[in-house]
C-alpha atoms as a PDB file:
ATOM      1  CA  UNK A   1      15.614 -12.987  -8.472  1.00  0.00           C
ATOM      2  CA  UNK A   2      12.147 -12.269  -7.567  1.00  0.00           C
ATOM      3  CA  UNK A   3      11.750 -10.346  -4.020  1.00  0.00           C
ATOM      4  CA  UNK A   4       7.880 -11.247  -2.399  1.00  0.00           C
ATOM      5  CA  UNK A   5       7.261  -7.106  -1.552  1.00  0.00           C
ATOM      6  CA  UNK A   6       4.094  -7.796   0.552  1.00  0.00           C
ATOM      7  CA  UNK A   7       5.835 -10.492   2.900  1.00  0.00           C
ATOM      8  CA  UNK A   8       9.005  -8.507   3.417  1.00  0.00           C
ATOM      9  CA  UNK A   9       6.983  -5.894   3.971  1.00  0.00           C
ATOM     10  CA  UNK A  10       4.678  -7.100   6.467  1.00  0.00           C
ATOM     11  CA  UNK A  11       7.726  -9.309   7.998  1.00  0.00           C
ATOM     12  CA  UNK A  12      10.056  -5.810   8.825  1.00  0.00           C
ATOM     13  CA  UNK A  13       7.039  -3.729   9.496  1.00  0.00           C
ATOM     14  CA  UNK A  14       5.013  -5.599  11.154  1.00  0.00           C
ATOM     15  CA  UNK A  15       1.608  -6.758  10.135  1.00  0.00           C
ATOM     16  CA  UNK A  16      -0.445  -4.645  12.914  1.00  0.00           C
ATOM     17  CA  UNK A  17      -0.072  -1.073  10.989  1.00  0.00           C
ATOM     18  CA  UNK A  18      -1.714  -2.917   8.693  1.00  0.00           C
ATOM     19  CA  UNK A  19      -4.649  -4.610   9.598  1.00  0.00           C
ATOM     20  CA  UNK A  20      -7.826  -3.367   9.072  1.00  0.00           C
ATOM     21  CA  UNK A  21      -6.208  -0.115   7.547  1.00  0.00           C
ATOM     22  CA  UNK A  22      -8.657  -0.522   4.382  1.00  0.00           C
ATOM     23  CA  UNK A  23     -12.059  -1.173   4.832  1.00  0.00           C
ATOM     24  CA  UNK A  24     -13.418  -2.944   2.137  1.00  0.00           C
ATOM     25  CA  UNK A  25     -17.111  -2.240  -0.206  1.00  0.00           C
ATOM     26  CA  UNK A  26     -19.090  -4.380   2.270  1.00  0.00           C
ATOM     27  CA  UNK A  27     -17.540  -2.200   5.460  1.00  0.00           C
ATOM     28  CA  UNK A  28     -15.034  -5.103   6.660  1.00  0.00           C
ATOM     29  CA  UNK A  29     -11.813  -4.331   7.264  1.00  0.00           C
ATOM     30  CA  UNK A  30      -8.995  -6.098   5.346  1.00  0.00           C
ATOM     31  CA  UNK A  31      -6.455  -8.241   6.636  1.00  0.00           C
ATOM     32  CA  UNK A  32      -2.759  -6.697   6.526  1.00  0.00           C
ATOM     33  CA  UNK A  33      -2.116  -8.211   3.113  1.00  0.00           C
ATOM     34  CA  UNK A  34      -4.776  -7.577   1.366  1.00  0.00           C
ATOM     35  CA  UNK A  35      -4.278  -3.883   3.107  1.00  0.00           C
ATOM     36  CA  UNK A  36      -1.042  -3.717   1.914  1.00  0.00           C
ATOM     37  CA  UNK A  37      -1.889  -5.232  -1.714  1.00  0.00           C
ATOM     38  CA  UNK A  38      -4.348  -2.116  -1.818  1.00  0.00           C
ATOM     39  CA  UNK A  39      -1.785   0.794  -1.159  1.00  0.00           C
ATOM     40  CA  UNK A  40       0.511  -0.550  -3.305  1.00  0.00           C
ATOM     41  CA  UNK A  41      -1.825  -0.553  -6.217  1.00  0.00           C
ATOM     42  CA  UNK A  42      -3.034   2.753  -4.979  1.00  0.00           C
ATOM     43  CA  UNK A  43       0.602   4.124  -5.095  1.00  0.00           C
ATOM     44  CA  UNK A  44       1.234   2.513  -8.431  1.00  0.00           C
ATOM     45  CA  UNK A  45      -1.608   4.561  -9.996  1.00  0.00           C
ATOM     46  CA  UNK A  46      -1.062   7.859  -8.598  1.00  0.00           C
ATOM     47  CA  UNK A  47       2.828   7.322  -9.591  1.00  0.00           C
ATOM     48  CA  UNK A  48       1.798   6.793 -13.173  1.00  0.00           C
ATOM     49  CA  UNK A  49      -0.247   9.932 -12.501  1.00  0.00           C
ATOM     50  CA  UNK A  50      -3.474   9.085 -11.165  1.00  0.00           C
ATOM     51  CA  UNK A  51      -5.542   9.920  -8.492  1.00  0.00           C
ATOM     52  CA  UNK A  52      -6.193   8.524  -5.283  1.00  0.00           C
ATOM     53  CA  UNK A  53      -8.233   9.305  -2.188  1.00  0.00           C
ATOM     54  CA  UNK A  54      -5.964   6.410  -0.192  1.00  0.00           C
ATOM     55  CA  UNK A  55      -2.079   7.124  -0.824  1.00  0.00           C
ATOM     56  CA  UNK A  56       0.011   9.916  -2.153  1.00  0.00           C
ATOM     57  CA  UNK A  57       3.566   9.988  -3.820  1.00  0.00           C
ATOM     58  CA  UNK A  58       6.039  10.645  -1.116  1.00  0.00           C
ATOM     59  CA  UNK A  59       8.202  13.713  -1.697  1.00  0.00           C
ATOM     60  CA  UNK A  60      11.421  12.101  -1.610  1.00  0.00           C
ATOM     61  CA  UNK A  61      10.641  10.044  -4.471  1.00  0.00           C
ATOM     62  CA  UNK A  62       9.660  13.432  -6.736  1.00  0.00           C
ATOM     63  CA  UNK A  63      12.282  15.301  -6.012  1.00  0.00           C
ATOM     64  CA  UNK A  64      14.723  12.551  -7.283  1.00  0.00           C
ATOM     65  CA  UNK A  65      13.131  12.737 -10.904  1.00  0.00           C
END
């Protein structure tokens, strides 16, 4: 089974935390999805032990390693 993580996302959070959260190069602000898309890949890389100026690792998720 494959699980669409934006769309449940946006549908049980609600798309206006969302929008315009992440401005893009050009100064416009993203859409909720393409916000979203952007944290996630944010969180991805500082998970696999990156940096990022946008997102952190939450705490619960460390302390279960």
């Amino acid at each position: 089974m494959k699980i669409d993580l934006i769309g449940m996302i946006l549908n049980n959070a609600g798309r206006r935390c969302f929008d315009g959260a992440i401005i893009d190069d050009d100064g416009k602000q993203l859409d909720a999805a393409h916000s979203l898309d952007y944290m996630i890949m944010e969180y991805a890389k500082v998970r696999n032990g990156g940096e990022s100026s946008t997102v952190v690792v939450s705490r619960y998720v460390v302390e279960k390693k």
